[in-house]
Protein backbone atom coordinates (compact mmCIF):
# COMPACT_ATOMS: atom_id res chain seq x y z
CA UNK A 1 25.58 6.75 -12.71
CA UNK A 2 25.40 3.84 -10.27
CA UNK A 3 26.50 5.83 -7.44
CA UNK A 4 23.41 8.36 -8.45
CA UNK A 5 20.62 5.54 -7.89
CA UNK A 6 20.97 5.39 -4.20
CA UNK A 7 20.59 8.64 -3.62
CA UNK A 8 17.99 9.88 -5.84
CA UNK A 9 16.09 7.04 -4.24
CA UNK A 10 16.61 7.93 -0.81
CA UNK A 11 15.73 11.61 -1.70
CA UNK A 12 12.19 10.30 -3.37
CA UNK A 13 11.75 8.24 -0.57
CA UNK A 14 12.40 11.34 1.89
CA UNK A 15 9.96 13.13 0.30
CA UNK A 16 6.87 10.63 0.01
CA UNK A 17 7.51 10.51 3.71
CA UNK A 18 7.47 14.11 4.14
CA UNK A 19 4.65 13.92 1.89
CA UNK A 20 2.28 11.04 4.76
CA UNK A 21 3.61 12.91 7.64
CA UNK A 22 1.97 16.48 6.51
CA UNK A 23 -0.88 14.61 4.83
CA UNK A 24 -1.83 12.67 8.66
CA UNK A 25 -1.33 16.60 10.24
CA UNK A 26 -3.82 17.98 8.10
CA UNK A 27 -5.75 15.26 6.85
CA UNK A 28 -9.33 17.13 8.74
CA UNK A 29 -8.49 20.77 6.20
CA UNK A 30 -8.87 21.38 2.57
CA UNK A 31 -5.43 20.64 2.16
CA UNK A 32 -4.74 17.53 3.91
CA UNK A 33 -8.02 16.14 1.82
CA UNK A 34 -6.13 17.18 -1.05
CA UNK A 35 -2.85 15.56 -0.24
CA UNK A 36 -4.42 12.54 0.35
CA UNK A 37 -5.35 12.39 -3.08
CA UNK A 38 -2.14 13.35 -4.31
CA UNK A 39 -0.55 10.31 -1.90
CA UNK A 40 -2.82 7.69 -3.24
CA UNK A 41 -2.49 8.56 -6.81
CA UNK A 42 1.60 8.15 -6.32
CA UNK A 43 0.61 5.15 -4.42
CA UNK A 44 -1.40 3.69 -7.63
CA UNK A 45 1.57 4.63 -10.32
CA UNK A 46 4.06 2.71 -7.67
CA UNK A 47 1.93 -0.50 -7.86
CA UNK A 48 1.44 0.18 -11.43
CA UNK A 49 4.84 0.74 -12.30
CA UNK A 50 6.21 -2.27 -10.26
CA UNK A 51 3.81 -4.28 -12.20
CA UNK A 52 4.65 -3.12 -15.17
CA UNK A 53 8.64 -3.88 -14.37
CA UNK A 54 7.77 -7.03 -12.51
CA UNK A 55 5.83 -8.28 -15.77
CA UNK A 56 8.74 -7.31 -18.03
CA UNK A 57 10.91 -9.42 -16.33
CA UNK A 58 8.66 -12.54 -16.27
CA UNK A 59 8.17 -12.32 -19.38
CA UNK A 60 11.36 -11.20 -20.28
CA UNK A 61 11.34 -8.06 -22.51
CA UNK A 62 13.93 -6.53 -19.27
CA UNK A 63 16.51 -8.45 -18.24
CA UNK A 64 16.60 -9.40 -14.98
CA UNK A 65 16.49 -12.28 -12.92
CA UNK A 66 12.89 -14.12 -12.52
CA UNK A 67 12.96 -13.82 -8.85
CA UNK A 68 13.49 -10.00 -8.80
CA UNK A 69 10.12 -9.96 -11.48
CA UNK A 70 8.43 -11.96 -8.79
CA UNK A 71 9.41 -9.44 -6.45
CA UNK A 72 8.20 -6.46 -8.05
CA UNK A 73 5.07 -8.17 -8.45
CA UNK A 74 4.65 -9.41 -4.67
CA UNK A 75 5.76 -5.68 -3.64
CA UNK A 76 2.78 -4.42 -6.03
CA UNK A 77 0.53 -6.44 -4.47
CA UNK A 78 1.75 -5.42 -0.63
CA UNK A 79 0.99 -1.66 -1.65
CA UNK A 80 -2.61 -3.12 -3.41
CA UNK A 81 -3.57 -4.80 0.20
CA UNK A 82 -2.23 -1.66 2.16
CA UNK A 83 -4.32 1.16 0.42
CA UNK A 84 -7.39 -1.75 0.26
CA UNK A 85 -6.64 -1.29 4.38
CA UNK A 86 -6.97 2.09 4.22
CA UNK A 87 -10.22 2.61 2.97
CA UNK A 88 -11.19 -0.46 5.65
CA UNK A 89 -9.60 1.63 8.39
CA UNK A 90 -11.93 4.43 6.66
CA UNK A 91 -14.96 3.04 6.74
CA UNK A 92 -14.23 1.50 10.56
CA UNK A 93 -13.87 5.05 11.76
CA UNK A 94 -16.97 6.43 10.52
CA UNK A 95 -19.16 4.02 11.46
CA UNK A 96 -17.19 4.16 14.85
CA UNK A 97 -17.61 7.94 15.28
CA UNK A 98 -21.66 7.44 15.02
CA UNK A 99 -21.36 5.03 18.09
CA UNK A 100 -19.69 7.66 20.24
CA UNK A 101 -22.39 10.15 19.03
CA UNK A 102 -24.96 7.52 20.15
CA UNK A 103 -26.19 8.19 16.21
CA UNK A 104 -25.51 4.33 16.11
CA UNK A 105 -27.47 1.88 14.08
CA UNK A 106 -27.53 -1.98 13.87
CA UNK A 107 -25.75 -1.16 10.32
CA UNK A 108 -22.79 0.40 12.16
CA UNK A 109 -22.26 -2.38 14.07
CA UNK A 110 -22.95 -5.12 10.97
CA UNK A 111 -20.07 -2.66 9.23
CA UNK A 112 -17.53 -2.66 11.92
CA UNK A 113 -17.79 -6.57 11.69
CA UNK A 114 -17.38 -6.85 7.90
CA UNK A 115 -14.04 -4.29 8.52
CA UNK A 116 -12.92 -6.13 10.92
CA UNK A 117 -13.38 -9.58 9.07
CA UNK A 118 -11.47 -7.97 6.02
CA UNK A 119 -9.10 -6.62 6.93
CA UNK A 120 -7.95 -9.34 8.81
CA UNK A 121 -8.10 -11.38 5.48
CA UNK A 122 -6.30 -8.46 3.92
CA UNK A 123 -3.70 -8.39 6.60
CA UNK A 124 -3.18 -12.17 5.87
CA UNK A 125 -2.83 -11.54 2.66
CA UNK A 126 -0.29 -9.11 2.90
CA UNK A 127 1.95 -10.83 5.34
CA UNK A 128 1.67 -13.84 2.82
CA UNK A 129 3.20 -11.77 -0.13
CA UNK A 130 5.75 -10.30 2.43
CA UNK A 131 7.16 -13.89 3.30
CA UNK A 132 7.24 -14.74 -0.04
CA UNK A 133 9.24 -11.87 -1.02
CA UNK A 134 11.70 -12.82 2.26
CA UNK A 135 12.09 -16.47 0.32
CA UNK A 136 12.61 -15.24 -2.67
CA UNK A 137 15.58 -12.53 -1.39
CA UNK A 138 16.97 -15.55 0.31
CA UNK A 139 16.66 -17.91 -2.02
CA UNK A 140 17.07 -16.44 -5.18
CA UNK A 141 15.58 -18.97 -7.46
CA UNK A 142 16.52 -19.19 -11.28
């Protein structure tokens, strides 16, 4: 069984990559639109179910070391700031695509600043959880 982990992993893994890959190549057709949703909906059980482990372990109904609940949770959060970047990036592009069709307003602009100013706080926040989950690998606290 513990030989069967690795590899059923790497196999999911595989295929959620697959999955972004075919999902960026057709993301302007019906079906690309419709992947997307598919991706973030896998995205939102991930975060959810790392949460849910993460918070099992802190509280400690799974046992597990604290660190690795910590983890989970920090990991959670890293997927929670990248899809809040996405719909950043989203928003960025639209308002971007009415400035090269000279459709642009002094909203467009205003909105490309706010983007720009979150997602840069987003970003932060991200890389903040990310070194905190290096510590904590290194570190391995009780």
């Amino acid at each position: 069984p513990g030989a069967a982990l690795p590899m059923v992993t790497t196999i999911l893994v595989t295929s959620w990559l697959i999955l972004v890959e075919i999902t960026h190549r057709t993301r302007k057709s019906e079906l690309g639109v419709r992947l997307a949703k598919i991706d973030r909906g896998l995205r939102y059980l991930l975060l959810a179910g790392l949460m849910i482990i993460g918070a099992g372990i802190l509280l400690q109904k799974i046992l597990s070391p604290t660190w690795l609940g910590w983890k989970l949770v920090l990991f959670a959060l890293v997927i929670t700031a990248g899809v809040a970047i996405r719909f950043q990036v989203i928003k960025f592009y639209q308002s971007w695509q009415r400035l090269r069709e000279h459709h642009h307003s002094p909203e467009d602009n205003e909105t490309i600043q706010q983007v720009y100013v979150r997602s840069r706080r987003i970003l932060l926040f991200l890389w903040f959880c990310i070194s905190l989950m290096v510590l904590l690998s290194i570190g391995k606290p009780a």
